[in-house]
N, C-alpha and C. Protein backbone atom coordinates (compact mmCIF):
# COMPACT_ATOMS: atom_id res chain seq x y z
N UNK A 1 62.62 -1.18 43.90
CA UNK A 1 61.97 -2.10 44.78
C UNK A 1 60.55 -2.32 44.27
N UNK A 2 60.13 -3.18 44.00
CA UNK A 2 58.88 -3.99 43.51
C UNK A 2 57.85 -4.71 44.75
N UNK A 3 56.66 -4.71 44.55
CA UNK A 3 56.16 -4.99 45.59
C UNK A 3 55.06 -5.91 45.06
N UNK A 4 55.48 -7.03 45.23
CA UNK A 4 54.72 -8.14 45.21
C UNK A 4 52.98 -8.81 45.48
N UNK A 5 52.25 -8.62 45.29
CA UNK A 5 51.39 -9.22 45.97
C UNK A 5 50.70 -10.55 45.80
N UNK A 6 51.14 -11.57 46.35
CA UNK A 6 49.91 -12.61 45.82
C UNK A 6 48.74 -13.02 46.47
N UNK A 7 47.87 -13.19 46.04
CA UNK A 7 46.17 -13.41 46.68
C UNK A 7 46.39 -14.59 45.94
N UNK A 8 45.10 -15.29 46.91
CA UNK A 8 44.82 -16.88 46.08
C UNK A 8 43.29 -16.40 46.39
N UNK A 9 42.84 -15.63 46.55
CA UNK A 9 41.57 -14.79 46.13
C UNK A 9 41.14 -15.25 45.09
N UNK A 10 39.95 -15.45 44.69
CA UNK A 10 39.24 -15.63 43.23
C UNK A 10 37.98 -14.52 43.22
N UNK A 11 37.02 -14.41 42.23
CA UNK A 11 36.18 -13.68 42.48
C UNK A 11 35.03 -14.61 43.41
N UNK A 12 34.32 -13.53 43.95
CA UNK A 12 33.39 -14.29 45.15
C UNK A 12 31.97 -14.30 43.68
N UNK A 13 31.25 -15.25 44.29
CA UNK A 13 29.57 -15.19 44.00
C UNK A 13 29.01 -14.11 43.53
N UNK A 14 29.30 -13.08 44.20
CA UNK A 14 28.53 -11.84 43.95
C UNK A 14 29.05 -11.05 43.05
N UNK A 15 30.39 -11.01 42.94
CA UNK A 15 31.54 -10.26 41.67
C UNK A 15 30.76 -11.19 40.34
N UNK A 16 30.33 -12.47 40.27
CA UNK A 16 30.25 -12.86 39.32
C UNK A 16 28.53 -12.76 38.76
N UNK A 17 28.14 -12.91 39.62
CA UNK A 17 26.47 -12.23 39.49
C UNK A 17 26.33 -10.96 38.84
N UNK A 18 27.29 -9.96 39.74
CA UNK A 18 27.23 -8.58 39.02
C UNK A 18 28.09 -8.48 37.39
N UNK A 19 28.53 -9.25 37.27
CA UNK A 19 29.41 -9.39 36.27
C UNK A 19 28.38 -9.99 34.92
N UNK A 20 27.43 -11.54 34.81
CA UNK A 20 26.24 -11.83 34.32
C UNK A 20 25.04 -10.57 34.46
N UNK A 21 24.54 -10.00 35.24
CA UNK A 21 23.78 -9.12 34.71
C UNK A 21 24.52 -7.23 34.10
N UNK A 22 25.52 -7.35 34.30
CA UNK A 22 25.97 -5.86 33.18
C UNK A 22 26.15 -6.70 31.76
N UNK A 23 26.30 -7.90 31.75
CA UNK A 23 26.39 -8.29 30.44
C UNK A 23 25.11 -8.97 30.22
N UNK A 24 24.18 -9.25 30.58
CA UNK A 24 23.03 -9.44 29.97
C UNK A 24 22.53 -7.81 29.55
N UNK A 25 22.30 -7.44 30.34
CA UNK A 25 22.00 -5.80 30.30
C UNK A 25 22.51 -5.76 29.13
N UNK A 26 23.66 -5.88 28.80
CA UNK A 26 24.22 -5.16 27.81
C UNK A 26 23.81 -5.63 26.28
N UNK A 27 23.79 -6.79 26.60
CA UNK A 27 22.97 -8.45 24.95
C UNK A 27 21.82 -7.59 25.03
N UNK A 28 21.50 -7.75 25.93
CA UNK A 28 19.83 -6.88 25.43
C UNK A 28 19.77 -5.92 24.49
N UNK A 29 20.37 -4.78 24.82
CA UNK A 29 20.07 -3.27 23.94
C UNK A 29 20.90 -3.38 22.87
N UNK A 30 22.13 -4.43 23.38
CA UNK A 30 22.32 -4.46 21.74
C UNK A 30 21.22 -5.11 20.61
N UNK A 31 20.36 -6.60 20.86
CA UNK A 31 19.64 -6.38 20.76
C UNK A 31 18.37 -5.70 20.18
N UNK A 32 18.14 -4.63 21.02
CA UNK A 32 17.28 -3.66 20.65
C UNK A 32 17.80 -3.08 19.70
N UNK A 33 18.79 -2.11 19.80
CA UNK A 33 19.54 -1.60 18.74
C UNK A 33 19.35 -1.96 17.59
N UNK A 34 19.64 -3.37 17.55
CA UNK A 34 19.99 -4.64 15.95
C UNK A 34 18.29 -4.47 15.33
N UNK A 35 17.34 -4.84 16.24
CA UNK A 35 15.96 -4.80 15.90
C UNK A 35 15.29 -3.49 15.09
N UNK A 36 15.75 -2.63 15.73
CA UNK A 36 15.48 -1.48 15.42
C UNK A 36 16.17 -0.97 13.90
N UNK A 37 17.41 -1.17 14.12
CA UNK A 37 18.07 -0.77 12.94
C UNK A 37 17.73 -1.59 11.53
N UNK A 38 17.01 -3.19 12.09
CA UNK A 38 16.76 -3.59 10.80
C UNK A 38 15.49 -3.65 10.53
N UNK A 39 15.11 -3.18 11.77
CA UNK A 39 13.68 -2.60 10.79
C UNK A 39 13.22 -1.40 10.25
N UNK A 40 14.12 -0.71 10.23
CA UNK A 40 14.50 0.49 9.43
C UNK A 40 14.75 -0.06 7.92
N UNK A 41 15.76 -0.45 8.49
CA UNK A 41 16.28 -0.34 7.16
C UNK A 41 15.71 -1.36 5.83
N UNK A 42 14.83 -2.22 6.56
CA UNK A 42 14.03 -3.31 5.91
C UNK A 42 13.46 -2.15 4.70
N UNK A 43 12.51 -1.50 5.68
CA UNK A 43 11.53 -0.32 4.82
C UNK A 43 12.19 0.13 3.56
N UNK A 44 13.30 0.89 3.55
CA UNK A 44 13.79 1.35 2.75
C UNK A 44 14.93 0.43 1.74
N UNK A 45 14.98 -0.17 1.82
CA UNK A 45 16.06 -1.67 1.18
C UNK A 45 14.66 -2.22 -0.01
N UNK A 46 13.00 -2.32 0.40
CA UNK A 46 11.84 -2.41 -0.24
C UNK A 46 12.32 -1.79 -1.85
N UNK A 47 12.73 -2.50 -3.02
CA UNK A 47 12.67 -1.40 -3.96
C UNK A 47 10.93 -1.04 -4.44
N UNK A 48 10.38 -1.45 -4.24
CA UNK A 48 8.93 -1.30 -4.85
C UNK A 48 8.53 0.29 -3.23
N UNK A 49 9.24 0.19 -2.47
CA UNK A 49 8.64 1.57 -1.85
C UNK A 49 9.67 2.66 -2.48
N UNK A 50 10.77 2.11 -2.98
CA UNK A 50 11.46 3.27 -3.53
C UNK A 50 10.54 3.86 -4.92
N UNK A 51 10.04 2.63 -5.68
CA UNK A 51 9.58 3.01 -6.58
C UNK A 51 8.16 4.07 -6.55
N UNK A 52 7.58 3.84 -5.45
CA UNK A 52 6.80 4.76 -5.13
C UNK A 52 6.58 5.87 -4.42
N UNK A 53 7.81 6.46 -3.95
CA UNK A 53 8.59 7.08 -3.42
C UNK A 53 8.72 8.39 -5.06
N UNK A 54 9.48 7.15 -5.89
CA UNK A 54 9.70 7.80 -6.58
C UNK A 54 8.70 8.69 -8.01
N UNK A 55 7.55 7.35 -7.66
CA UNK A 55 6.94 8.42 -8.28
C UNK A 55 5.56 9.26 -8.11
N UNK A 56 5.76 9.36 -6.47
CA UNK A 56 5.08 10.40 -5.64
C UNK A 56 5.95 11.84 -6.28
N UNK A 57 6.88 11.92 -5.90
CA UNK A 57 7.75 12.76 -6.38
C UNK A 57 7.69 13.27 -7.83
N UNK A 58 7.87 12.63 -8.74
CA UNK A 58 7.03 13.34 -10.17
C UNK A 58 5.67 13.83 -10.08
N UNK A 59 5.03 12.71 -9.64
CA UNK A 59 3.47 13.22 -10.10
C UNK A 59 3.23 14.50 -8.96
N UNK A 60 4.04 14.88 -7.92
CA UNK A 60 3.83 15.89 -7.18
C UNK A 60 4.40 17.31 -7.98
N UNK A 61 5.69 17.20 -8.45
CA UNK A 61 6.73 18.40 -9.13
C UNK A 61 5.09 18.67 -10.23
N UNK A 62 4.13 17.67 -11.28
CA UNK A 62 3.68 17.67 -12.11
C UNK A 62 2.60 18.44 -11.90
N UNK A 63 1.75 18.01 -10.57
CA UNK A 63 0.73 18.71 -9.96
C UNK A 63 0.91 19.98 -9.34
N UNK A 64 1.75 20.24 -8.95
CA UNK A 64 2.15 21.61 -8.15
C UNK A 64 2.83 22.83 -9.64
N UNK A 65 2.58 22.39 -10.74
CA UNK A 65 2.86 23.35 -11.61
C UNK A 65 1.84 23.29 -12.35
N UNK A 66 0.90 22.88 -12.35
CA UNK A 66 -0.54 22.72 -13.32
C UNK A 66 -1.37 23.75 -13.23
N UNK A 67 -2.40 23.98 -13.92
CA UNK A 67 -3.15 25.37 -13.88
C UNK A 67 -4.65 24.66 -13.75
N UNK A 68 -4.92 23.33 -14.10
CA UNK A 68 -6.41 22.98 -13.68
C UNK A 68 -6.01 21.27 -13.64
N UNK A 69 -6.82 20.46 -12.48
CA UNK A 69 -6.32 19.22 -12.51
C UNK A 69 -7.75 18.97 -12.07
N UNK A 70 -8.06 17.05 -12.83
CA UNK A 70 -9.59 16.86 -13.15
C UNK A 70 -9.39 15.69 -13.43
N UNK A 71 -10.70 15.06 -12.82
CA UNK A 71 -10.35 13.23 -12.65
C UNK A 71 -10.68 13.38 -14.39
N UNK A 72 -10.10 11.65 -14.91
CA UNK A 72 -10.76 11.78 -16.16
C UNK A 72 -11.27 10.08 -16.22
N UNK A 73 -12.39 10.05 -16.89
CA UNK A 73 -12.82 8.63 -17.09
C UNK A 73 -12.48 7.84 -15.79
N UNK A 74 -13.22 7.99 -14.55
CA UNK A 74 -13.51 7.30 -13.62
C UNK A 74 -12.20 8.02 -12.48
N UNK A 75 -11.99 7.01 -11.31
CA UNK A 75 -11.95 7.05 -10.17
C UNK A 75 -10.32 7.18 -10.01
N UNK A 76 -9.53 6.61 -10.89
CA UNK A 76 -8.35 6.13 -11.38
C UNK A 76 -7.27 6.96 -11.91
N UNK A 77 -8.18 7.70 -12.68
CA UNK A 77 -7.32 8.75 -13.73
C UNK A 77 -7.33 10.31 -13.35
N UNK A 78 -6.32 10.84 -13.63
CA UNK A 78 -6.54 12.37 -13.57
C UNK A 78 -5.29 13.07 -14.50
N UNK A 79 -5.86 14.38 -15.15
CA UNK A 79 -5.37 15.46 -16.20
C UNK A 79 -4.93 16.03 -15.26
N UNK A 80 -3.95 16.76 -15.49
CA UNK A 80 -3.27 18.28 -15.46
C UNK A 80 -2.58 18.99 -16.67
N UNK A 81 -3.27 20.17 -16.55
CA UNK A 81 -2.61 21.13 -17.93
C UNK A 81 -1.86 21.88 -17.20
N UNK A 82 -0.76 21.93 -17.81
CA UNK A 82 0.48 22.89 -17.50
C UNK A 82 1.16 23.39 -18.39
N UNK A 83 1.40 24.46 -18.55
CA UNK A 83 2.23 25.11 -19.86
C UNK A 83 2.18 24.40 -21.27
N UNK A 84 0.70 24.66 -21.72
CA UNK A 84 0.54 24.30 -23.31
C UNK A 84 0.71 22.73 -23.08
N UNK A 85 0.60 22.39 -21.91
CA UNK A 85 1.12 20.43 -21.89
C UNK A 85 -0.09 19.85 -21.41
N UNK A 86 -1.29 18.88 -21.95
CA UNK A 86 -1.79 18.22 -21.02
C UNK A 86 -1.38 16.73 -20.54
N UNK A 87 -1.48 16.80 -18.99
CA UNK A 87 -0.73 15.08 -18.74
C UNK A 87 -1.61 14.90 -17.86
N UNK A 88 -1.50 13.23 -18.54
CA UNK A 88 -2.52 12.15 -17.72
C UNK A 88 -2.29 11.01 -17.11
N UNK A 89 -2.05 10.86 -16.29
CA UNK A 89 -1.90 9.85 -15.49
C UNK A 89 -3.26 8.73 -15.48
N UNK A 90 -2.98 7.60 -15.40
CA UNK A 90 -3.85 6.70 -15.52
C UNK A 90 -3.79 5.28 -14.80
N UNK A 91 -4.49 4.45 -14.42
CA UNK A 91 -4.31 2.60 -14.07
C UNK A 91 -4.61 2.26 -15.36
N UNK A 92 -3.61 1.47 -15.96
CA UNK A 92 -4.33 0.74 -17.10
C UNK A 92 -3.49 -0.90 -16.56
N UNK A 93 -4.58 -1.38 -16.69
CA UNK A 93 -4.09 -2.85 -15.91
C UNK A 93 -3.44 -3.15 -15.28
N UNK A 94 -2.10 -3.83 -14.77
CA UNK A 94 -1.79 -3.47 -13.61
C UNK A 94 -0.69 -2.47 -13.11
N UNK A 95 -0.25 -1.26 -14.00
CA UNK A 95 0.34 -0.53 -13.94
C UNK A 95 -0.44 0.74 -13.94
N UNK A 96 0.55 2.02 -13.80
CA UNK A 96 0.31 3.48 -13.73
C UNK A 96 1.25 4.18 -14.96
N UNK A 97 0.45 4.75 -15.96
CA UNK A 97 0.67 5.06 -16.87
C UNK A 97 0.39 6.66 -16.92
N UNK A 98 1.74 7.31 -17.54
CA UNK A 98 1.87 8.99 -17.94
C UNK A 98 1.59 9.05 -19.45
N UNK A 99 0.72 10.05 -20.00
CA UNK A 99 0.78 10.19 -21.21
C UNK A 99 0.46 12.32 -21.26
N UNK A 100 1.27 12.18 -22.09
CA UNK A 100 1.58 13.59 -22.70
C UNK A 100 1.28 14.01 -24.11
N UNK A 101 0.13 15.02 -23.74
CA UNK A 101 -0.93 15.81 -24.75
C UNK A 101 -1.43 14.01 -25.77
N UNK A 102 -1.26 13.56 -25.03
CA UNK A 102 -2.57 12.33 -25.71
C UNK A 102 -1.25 11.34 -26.32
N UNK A 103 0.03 11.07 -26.44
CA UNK A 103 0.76 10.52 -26.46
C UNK A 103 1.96 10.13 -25.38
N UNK A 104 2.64 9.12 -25.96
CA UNK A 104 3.60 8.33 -25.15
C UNK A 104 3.43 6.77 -24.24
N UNK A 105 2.21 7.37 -23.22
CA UNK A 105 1.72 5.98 -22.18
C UNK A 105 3.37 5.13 -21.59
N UNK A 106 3.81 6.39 -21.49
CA UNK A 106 5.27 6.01 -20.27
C UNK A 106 4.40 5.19 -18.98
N UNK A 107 5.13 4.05 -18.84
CA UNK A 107 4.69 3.53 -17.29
C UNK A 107 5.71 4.11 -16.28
N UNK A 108 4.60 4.29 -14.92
CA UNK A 108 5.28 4.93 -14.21
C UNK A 108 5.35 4.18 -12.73
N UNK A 109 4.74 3.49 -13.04
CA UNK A 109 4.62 2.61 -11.61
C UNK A 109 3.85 1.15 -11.98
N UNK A 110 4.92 0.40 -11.50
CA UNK A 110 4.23 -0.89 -12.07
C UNK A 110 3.58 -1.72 -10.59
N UNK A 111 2.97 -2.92 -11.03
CA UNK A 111 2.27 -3.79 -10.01
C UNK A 111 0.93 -3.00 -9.04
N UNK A 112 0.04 -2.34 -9.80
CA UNK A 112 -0.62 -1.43 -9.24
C UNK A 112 -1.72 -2.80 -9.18
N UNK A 113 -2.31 -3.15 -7.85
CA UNK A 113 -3.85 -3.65 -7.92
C UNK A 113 -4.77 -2.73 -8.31
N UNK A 114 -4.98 -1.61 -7.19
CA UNK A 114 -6.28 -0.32 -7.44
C UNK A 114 -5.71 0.68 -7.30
N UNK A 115 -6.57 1.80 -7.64
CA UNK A 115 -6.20 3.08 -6.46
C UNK A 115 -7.49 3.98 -7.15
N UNK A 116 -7.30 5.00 -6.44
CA UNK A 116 -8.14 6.23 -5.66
C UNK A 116 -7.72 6.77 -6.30
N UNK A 117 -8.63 8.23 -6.73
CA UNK A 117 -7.90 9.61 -6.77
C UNK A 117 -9.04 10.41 -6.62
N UNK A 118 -8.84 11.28 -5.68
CA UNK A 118 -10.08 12.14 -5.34
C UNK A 118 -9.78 13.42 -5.26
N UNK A 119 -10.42 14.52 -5.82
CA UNK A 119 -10.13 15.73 -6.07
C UNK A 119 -11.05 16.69 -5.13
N UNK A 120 -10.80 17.94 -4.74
CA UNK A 120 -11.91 18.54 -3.54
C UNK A 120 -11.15 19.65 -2.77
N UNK A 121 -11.59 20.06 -2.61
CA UNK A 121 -11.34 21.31 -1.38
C UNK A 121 -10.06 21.20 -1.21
N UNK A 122 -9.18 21.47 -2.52
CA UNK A 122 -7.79 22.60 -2.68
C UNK A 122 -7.28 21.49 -2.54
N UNK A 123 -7.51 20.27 -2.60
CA UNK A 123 -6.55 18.74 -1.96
C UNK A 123 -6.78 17.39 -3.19
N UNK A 124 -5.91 16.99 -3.62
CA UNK A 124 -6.22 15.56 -4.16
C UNK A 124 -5.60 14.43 -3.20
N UNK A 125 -6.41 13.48 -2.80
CA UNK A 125 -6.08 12.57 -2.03
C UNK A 125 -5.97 11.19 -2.98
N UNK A 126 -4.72 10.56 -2.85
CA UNK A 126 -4.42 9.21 -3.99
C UNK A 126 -4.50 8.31 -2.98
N UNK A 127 -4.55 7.06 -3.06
CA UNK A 127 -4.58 5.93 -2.46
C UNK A 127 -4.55 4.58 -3.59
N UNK A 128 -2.96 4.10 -3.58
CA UNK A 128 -2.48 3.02 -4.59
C UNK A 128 -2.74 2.16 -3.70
N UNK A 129 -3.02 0.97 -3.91
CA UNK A 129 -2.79 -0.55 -3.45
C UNK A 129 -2.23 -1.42 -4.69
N UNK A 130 -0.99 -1.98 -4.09
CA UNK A 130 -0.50 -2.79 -4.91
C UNK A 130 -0.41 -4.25 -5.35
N UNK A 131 -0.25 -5.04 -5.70
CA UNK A 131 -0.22 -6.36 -6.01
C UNK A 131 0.07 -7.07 -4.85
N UNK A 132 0.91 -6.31 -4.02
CA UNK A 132 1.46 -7.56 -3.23
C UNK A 132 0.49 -7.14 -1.64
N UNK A 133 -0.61 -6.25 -2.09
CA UNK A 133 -1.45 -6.02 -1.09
C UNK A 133 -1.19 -4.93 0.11
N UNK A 134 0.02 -4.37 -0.51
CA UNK A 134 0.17 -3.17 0.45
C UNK A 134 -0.29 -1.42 0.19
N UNK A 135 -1.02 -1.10 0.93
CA UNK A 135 -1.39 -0.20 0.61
C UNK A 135 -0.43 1.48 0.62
N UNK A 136 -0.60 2.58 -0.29
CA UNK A 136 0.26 3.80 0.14
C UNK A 136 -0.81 5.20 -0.42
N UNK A 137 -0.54 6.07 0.59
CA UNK A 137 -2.23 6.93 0.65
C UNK A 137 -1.04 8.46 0.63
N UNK A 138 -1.23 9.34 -0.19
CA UNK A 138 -0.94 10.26 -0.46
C UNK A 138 -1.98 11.62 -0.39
N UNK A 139 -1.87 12.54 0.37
CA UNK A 139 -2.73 13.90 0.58
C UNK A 139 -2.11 15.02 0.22
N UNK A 140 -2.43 16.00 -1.06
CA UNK A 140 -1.58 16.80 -1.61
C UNK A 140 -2.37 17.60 -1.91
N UNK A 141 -1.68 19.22 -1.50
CA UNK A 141 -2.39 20.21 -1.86
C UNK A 141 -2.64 20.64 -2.92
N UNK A 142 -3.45 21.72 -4.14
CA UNK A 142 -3.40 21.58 -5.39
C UNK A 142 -2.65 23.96 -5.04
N UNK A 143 -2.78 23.83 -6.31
CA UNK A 143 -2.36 25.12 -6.25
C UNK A 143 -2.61 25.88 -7.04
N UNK A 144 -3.73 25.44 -7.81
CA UNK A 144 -4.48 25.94 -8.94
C UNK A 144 -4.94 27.48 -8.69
N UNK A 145 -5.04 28.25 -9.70
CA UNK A 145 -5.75 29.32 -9.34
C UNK A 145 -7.02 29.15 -9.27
């Protein structure tokens, strides 16, 4: 036995009101969500922040094994000697250049406008600005004896 029901019922006014705001509610945070996630991921999709990313990361492994580190020829440049090795990092026009015991001039970071390098109280503080005007500021401890 089956039990039938028919309504000629529709939804009222208010079923449909509540019905428009759980789904606005809902457009929204998705929304948010979407915003959020692509501005994440904007940052890192940047290859020029990967590139400096990446070579925070060397010149850090480079500095954290050195035995004396010392600006050289201005504001720009700095030595580290490490195991019988001296390396220098440098701006030479608009790039960042590695050179080892006075040879090579590997580039290591390209599109450099300026930068900083300041040495002091157990800390070197870098500050690159790049071509396309964005700036990236690095504070690193030294570990020199």
């Amino acid at each position: 036995m089956y039990l039938q029901v028919n309504s000629q019922q529709g939804f009222s006014l208010l079923d449909q009101l509540l019905q428009l705001v759980i789904s606005l509610s809902s457009l929204s945070l998705l929304v948010t969500v979407i915003a959020s996630t692509a501005a994440t991921t904007s940052k890192f999709a940047d290859p020029y922040v990967q590139q400096v990313d990446s070579f925070w990361l060397e010149f850090q492994e480079v500095l954290h094994s050195s035995t004396n580190v010392r600006n050289y020829l201005g504001s720009c440049s700095v030595v580290m000697d490490s195991a019988g090795a001296s390396i220098r990092y440098e701006k030479v026009g608009d790039r960042f250049r590695k050179t080892v015991n006075g040879a090579g001039n590997e580039p290591v970071l390209l599109e450099v406008q300026s930068c900083r390098i300041l040495i002091g109280d157990n800390k070197l503080q870098m500050e690159i600005t790049a071509l396309s005007g964005a700036t990236y500021k690095k504070e690193m401890l030294l570990y020199v004896p």
